[in-house]
Protein backbone atom coordinates (compact mmCIF):
# COMPACT_ATOMS: atom_id res chain seq x y z
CA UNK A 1 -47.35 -70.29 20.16
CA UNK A 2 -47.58 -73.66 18.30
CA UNK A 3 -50.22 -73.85 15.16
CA UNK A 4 -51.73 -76.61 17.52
CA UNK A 5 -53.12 -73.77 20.20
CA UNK A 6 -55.08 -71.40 17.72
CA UNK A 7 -57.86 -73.62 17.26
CA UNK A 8 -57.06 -73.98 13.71
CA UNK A 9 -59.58 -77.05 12.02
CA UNK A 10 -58.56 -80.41 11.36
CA UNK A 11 -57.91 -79.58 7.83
CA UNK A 12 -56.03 -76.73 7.96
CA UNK A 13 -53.77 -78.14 10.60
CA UNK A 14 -52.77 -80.85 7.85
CA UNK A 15 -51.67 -77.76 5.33
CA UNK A 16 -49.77 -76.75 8.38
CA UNK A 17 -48.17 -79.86 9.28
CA UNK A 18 -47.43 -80.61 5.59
CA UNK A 19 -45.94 -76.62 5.18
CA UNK A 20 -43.56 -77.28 7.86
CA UNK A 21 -44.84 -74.90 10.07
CA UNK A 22 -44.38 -75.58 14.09
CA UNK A 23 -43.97 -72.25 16.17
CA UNK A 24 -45.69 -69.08 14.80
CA UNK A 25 -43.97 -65.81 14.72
CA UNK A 26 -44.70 -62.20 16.34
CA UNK A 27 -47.27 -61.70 13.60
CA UNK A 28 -48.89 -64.69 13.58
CA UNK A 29 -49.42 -64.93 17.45
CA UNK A 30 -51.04 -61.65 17.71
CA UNK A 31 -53.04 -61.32 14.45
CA UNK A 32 -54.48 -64.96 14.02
CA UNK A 33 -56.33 -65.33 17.41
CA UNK A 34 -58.09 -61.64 16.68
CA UNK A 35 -58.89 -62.35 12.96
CA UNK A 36 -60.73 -65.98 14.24
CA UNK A 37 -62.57 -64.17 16.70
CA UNK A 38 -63.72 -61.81 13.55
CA UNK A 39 -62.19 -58.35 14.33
CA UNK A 40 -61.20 -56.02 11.52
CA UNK A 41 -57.57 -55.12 11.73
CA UNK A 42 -54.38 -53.29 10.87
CA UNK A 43 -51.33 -54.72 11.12
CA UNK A 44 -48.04 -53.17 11.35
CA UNK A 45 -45.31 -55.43 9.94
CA UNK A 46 -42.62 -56.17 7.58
CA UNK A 47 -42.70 -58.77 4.74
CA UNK A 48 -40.47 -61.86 6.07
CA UNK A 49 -42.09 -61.58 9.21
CA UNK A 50 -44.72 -64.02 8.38
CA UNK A 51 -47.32 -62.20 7.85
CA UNK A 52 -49.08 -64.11 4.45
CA UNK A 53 -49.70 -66.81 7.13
CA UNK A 54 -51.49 -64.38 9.85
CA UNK A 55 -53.67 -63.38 7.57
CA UNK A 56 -54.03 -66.73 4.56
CA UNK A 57 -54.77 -69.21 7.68
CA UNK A 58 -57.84 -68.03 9.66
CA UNK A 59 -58.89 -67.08 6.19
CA UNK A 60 -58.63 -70.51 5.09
CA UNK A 61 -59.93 -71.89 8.06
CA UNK A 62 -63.12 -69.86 8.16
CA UNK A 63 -63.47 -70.23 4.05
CA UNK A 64 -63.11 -74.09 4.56
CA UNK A 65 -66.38 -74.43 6.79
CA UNK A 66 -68.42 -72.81 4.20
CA UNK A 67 -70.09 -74.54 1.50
CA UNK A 68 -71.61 -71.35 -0.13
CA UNK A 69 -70.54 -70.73 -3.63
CA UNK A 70 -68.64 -67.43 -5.47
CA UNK A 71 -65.99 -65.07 -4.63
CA UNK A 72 -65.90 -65.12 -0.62
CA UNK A 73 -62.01 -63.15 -0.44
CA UNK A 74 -60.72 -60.55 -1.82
CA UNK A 75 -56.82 -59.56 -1.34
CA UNK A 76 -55.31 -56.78 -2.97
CA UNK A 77 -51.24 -56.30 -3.56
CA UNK A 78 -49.19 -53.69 -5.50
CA UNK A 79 -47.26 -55.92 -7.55
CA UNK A 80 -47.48 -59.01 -9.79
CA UNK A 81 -44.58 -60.42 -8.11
CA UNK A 82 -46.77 -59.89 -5.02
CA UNK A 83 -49.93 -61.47 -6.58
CA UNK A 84 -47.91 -64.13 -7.41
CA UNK A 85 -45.84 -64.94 -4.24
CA UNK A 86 -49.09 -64.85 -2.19
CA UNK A 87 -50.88 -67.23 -4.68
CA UNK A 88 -48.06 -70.11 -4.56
CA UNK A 89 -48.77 -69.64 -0.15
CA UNK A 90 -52.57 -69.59 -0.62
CA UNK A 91 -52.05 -72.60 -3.22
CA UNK A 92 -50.47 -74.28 -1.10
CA UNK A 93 -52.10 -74.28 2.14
CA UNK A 94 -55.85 -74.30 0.34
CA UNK A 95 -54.67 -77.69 -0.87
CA UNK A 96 -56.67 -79.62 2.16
CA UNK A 97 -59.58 -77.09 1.93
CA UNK A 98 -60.37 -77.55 -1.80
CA UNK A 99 -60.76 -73.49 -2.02
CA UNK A 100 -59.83 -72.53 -5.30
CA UNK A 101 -57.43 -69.05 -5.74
CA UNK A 102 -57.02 -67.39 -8.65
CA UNK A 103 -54.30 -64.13 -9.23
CA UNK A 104 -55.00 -61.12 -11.04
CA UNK A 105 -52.39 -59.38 -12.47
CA UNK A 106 -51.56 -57.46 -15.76
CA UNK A 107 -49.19 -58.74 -17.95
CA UNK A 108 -50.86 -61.40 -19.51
CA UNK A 109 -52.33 -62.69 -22.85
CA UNK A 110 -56.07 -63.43 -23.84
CA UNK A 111 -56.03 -66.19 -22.13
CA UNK A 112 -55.00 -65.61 -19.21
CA UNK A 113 -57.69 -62.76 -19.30
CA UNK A 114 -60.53 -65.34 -19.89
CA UNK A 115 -59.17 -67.08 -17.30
CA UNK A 116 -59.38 -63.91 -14.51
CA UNK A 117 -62.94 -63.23 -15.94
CA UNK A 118 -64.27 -66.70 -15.53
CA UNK A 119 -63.06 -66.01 -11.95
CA UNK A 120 -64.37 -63.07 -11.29
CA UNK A 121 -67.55 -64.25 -12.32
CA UNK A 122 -67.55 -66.72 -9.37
CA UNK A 123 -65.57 -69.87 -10.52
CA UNK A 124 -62.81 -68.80 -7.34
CA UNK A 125 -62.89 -68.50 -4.05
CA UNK A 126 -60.44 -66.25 -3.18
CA UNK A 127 -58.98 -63.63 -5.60
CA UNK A 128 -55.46 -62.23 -5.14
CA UNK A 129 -55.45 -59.12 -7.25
CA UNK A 130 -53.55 -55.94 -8.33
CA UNK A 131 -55.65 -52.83 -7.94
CA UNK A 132 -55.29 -51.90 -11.71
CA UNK A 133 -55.84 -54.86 -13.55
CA UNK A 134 -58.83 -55.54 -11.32
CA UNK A 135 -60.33 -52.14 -11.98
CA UNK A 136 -60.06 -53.00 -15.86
CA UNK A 137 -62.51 -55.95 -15.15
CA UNK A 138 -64.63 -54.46 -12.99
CA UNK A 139 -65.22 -51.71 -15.78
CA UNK A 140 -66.86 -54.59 -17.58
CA UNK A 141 -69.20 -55.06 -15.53
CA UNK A 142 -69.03 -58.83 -14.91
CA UNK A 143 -67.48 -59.00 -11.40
CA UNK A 144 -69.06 -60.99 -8.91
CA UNK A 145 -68.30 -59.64 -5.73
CA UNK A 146 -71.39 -59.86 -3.38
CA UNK A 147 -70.44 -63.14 -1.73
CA UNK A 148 -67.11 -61.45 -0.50
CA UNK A 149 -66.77 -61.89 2.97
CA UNK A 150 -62.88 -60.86 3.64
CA UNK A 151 -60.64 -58.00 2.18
CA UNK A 152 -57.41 -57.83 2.80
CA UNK A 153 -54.70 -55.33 1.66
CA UNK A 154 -50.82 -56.51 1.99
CA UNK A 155 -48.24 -54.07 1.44
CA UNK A 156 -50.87 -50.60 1.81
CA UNK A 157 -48.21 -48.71 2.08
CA UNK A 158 -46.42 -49.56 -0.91
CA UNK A 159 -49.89 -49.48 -2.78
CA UNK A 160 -50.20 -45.90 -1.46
CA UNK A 161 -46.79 -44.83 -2.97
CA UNK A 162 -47.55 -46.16 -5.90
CA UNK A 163 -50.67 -44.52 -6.18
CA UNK A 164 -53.63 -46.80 -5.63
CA UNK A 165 -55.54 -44.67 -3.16
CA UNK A 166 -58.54 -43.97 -5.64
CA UNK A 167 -58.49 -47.68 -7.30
CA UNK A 168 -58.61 -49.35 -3.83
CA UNK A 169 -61.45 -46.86 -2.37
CA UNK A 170 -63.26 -47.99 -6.13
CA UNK A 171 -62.54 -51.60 -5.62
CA UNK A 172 -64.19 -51.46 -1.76
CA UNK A 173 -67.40 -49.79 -3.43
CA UNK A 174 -68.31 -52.84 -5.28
CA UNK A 175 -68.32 -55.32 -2.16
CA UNK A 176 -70.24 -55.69 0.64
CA UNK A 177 -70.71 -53.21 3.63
CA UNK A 178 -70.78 -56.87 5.86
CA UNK A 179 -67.45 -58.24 6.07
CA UNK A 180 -64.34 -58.44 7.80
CA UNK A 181 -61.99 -56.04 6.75
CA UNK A 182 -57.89 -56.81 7.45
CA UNK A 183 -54.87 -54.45 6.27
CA UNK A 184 -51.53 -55.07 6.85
CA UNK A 185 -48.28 -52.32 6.09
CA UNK A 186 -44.55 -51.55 6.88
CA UNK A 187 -45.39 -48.43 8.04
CA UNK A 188 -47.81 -46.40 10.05
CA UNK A 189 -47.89 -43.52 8.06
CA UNK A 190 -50.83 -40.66 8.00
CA UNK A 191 -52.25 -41.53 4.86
CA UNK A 192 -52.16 -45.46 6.34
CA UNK A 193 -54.23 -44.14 8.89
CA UNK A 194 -56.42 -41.88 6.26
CA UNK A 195 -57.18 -45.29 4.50
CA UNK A 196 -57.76 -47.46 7.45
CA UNK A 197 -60.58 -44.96 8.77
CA UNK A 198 -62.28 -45.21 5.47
CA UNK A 199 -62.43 -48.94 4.86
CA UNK A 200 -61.64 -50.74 8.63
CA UNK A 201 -64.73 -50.34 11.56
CA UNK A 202 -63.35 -50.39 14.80
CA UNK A 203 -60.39 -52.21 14.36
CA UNK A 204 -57.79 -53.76 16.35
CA UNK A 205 -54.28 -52.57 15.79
CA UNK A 206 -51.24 -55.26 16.00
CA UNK A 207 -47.59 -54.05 15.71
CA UNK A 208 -44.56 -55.79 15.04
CA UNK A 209 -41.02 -53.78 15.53
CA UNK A 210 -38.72 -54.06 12.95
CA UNK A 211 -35.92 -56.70 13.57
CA UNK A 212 -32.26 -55.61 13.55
CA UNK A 213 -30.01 -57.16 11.29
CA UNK A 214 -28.89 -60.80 11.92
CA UNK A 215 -25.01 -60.98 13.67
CA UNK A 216 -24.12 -63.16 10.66
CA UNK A 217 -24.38 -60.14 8.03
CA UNK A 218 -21.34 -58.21 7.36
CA UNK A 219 -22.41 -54.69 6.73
CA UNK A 220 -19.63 -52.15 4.41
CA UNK A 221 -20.80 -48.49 3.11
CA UNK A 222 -19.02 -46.80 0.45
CA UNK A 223 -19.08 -43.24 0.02
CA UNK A 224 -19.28 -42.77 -3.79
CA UNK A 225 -20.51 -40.30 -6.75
CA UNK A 226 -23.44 -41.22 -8.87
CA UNK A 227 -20.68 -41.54 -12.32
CA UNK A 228 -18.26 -43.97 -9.89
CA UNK A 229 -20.96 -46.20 -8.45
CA UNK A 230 -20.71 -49.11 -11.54
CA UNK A 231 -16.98 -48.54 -11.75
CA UNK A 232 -17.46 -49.37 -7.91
CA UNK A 233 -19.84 -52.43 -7.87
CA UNK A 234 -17.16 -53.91 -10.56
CA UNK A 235 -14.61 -54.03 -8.46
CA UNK A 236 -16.84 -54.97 -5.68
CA UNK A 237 -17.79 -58.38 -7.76
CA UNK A 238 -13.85 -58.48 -8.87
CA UNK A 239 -13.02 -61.03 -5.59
CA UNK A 240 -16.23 -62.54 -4.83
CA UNK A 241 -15.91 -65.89 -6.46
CA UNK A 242 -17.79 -67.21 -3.55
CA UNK A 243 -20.34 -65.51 -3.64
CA UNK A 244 -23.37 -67.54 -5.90
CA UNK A 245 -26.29 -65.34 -5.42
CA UNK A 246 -26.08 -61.71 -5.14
CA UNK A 247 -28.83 -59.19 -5.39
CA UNK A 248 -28.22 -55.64 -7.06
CA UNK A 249 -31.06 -53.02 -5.94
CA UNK A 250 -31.34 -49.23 -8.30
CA UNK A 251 -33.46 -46.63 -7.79
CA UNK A 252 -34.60 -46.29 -11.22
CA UNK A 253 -34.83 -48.59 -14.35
CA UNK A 254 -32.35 -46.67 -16.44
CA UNK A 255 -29.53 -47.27 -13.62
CA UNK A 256 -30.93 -51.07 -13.71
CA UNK A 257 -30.08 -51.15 -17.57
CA UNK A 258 -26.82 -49.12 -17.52
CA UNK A 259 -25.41 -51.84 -14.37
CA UNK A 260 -26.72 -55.04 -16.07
CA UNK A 261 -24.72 -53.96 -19.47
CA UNK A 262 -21.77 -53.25 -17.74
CA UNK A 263 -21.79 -56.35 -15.93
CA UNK A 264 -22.67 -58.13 -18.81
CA UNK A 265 -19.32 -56.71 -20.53
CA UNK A 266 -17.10 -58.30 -17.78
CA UNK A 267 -18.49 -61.78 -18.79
CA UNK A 268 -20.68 -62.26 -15.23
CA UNK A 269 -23.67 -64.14 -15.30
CA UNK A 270 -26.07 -61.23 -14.94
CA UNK A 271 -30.18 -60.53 -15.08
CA UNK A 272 -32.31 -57.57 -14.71
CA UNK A 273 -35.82 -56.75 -13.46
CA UNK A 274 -37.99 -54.36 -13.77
CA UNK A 275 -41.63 -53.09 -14.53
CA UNK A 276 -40.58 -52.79 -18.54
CA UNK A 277 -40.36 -56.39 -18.67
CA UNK A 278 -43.25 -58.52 -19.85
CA UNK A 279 -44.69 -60.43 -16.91
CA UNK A 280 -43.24 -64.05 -18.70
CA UNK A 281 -39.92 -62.50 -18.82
CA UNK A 282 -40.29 -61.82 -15.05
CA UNK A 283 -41.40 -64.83 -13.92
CA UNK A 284 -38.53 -66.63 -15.78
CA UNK A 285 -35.89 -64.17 -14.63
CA UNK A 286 -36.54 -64.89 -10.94
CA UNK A 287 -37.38 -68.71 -11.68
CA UNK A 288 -33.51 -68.59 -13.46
CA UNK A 289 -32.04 -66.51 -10.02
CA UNK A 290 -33.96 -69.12 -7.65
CA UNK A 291 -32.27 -72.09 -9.22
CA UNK A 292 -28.90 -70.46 -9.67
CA UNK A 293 -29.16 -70.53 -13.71
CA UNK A 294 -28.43 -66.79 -13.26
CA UNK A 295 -25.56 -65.79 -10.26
CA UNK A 296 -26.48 -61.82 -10.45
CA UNK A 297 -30.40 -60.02 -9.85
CA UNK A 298 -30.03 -56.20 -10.87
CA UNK A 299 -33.70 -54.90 -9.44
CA UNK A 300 -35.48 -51.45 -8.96
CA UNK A 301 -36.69 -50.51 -5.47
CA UNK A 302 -40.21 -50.87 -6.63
CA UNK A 303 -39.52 -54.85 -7.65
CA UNK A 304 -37.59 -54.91 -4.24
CA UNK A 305 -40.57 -56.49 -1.68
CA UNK A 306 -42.24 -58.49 -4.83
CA UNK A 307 -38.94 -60.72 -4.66
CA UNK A 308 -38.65 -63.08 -2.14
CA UNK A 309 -35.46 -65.53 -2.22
CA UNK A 310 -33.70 -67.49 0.13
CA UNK A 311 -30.25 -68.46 0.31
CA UNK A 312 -28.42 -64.88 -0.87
CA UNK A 313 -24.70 -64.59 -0.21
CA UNK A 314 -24.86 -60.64 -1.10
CA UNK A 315 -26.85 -57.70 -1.44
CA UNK A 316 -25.71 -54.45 -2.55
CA UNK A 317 -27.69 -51.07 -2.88
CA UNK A 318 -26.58 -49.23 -5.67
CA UNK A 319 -28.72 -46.66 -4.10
CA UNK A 320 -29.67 -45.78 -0.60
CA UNK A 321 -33.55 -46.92 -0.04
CA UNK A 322 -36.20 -44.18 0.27
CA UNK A 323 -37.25 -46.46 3.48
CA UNK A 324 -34.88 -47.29 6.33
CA UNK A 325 -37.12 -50.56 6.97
CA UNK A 326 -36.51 -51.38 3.32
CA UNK A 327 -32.91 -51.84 3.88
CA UNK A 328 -33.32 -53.99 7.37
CA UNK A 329 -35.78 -56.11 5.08
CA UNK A 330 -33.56 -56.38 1.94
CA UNK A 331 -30.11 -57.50 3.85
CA UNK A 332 -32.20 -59.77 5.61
CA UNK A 333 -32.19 -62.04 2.91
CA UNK A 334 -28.95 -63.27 3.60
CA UNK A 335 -27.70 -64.71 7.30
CA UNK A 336 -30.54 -66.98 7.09
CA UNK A 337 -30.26 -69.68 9.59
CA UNK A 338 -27.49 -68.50 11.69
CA UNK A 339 -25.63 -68.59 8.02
CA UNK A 340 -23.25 -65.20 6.87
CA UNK A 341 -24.15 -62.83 4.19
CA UNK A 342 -22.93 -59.44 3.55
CA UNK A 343 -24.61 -56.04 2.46
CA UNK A 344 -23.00 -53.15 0.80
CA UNK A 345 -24.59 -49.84 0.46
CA UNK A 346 -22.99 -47.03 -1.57
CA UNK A 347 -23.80 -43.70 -0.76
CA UNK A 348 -23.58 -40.62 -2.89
CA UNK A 349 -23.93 -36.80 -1.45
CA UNK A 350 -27.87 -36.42 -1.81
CA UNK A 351 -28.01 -40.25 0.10
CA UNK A 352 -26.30 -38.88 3.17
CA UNK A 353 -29.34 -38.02 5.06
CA UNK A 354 -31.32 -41.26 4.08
CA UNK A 355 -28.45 -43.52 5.91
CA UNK A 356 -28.83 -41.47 8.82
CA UNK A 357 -32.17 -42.72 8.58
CA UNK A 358 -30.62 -46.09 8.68
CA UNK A 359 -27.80 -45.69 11.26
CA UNK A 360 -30.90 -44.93 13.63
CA UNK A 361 -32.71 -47.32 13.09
CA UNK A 362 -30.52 -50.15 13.29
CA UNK A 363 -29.02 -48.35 16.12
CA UNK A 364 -25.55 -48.54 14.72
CA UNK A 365 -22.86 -46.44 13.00
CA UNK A 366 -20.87 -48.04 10.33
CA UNK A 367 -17.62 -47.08 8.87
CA UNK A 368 -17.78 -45.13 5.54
CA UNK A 369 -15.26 -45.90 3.54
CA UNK A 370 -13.62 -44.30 0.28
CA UNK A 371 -13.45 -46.06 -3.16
CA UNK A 372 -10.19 -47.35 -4.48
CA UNK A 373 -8.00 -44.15 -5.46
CA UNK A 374 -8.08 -45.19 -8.84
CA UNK A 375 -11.53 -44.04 -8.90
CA UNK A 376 -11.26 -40.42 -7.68
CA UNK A 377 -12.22 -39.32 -4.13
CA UNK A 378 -16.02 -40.14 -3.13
CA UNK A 379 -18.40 -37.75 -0.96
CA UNK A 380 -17.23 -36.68 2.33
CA UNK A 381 -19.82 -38.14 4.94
CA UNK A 382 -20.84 -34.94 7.15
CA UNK A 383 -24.00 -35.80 8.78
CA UNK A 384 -24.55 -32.56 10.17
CA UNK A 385 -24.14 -30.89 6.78
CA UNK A 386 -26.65 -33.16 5.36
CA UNK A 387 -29.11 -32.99 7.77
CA UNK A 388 -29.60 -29.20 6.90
CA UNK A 389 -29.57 -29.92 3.22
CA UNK A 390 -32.52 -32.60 3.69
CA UNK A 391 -34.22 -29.67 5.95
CA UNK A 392 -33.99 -26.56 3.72
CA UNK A 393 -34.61 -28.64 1.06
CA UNK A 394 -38.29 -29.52 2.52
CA UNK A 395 -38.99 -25.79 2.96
CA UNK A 396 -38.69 -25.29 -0.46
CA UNK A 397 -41.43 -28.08 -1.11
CA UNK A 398 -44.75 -26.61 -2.48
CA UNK A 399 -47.63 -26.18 -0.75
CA UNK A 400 -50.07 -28.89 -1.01
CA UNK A 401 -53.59 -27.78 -2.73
């Protein structure tokens, strides 16, 4: 569908036009014509599918006929990067509407603070907001919320696994039983549907599959041990001139610190990211990789969906991701518009029966190959074998209480 066909107002159909925006995607066709008509939903889909839009336009739209005054949304995100990449879309489309946004996020300084609080108080109309940092200001009792008339959550899932369950169900007490009520997530898991029943009424449910990978990225697997993997990446890097921006994706922020040093000793131009670093020191990192000041991104899986850049030549995961969407999603930042890219995953003996995972959902086996033999012989790939490992290993999983 064109923007044109919704029945989008005069105003927001400028932010459109000036956004560049002509034919909507999957998301956008089926979630923006229910969320007009007012229904609460959930919305299965994967960031880079377009979903901000579904969900920031008929928002918008509805926010720009209304002349009443305060806080009238509310959308809640598990990361700052989040917060942030959804304020520069709302920013930007609001433009027309003269609705003023305002992110929440931890990190800051006083001011910054002061500036949230004023806010809060009713100075914005929309909020963008991580659960914690919001919960700090609502302990103070100043926040304005009974004008709200939309919640969304983006990324429940990921607020789930982070452990948000209690701060979100907290956050919902405080606004109005009369509103409409949107939450969109990667997955459909249980606990998704646990939260949905407690916050959604009668909603309707939208789905968008996951998209395979693009023809133009070039996928290679290495089998490897956890002490060969930065020996591995090295030589990886060692012919890839060509390649100006290349993402780097760890499981944990130790591994994050360990790769950047390393790459740092073999004189390549090299940045890391994770939740130790100050929120400035964030913000500038990515602002350096975005312009090309800095060639190399070494991120944890938990910065992984907060980071959205165009234009990569290569991703590699250091580790296999926990989710097999999560690696459709990551090497689908390169191949971009009918462009080439290429993705390399390296897979030790416990990541055997997460690629699996993978394989099946991409519906595609790829060839595992070996390290150089300077480097020792890596894992032998025996899905079989590791399919029984993953299973016994669940049986020895505690009960939960």
């Amino acid at each position: 569908m064109k923007f044109t066909e919704f029945g989008l107002n005069d105003t927001l159909l400028d932010a459109v036009y000036y956004a560049n925006y002509d034919e909507s995607t999957e998301i956008q066709s089926k979630a923006i014509p229910l969320i007009l008509k007012g229904h609460d939903l959930i919305g299965c889909a994967q960031t880079g599918t377009g979903k901000t839009a579904a969900f920031v336009l008929p928002m918008l739209n509805q926010l720009s006929e209304s002349e009443s005054k305060g806080v009238k949304a509310l959308i809640l995100c598990p990361t700052r990067e989040l917060a942030i990449q959804i304020d520069r879309q709302v920013q930007g489309l609001a433009y027309f509407t003269h609705s003023v946004c305002r992110a929440v996020y931890g990190g800051g300084d006083g001011v910054a603070w002061d500036q949230e609080r004023e806010a809060l108080e009713g100075a914005a109309d929309v909020i963008i907001a991580t659960p914690g940092r919001l919960i700090s200001h609502i302990e103070r009792g100043y926040v304005m919320f009974e004008t709200v008339k939309y919640l969304i959550l983006d990324e429940a899932d990921r607020m789930l696994d982070i452990g948000f369950f209690d701060d979100i169900i907290k956050i919902i007490k405080t606004l109005p039983i009369k509103r409409q009520s949107l939450m969109f997530s990667a997955t459909m898991a249980p606990k998704i549907r646990k939260l949905a029943n407690e916050i959604l009424k009668d909603p309707v449910e939208v789905s968008v599959a996951v998209s395979k990978p693009a023809d133009g990225v070039i996928q290679e697997v290495f089998m490897a041990h956890e002490e060969q993997k930065i020996k591995l990446v090295r030589h990886l890097l060692s012919d890839k001139d060509e390649f100006n921006s290349i993402i780097i994706f760890c499981s944990t922020k130790k591994k994050v610190s360990q790769l950047t040093r390393k790459l740092h000793q073999n004189k390549l131009s090299v940045m890391a990211i994770s939740s130790d670093f100050e929120q400035k020191e964030r913000e500038q990192t990515i602002s350096d990789f975005r312009s090309g000041r800095t060639r190399i991104l070494v991120a944890t899986d938990v910065m992984s969906r907060g980071i959205d850049i165009k234009g990569i030549d290569l991703v590699i995961n250091f580790d296999v991701p926990t989710d097999a969407e999560d690696y459709v999603h990551r090497i689908g930042r390169t191949a971009r518009a009918n462009t080439k890219g290429m993705a390399i995953t390296l897979i030790s003996e416990d990541d055997m029966y997460r690629f699996v995972k993978i394989e099946t959902l991409i519906e595609r086996k790829l060839e595992k190959k070996s390290p150089p033999t300077s480097m020792g012989e890596g894992p032998v790939w025996s899905e079989t074998k590791q399919a029984k490992t993953f299973k016994r290993r669940s049986s020895f999983q505690k009960p939960r209480r």
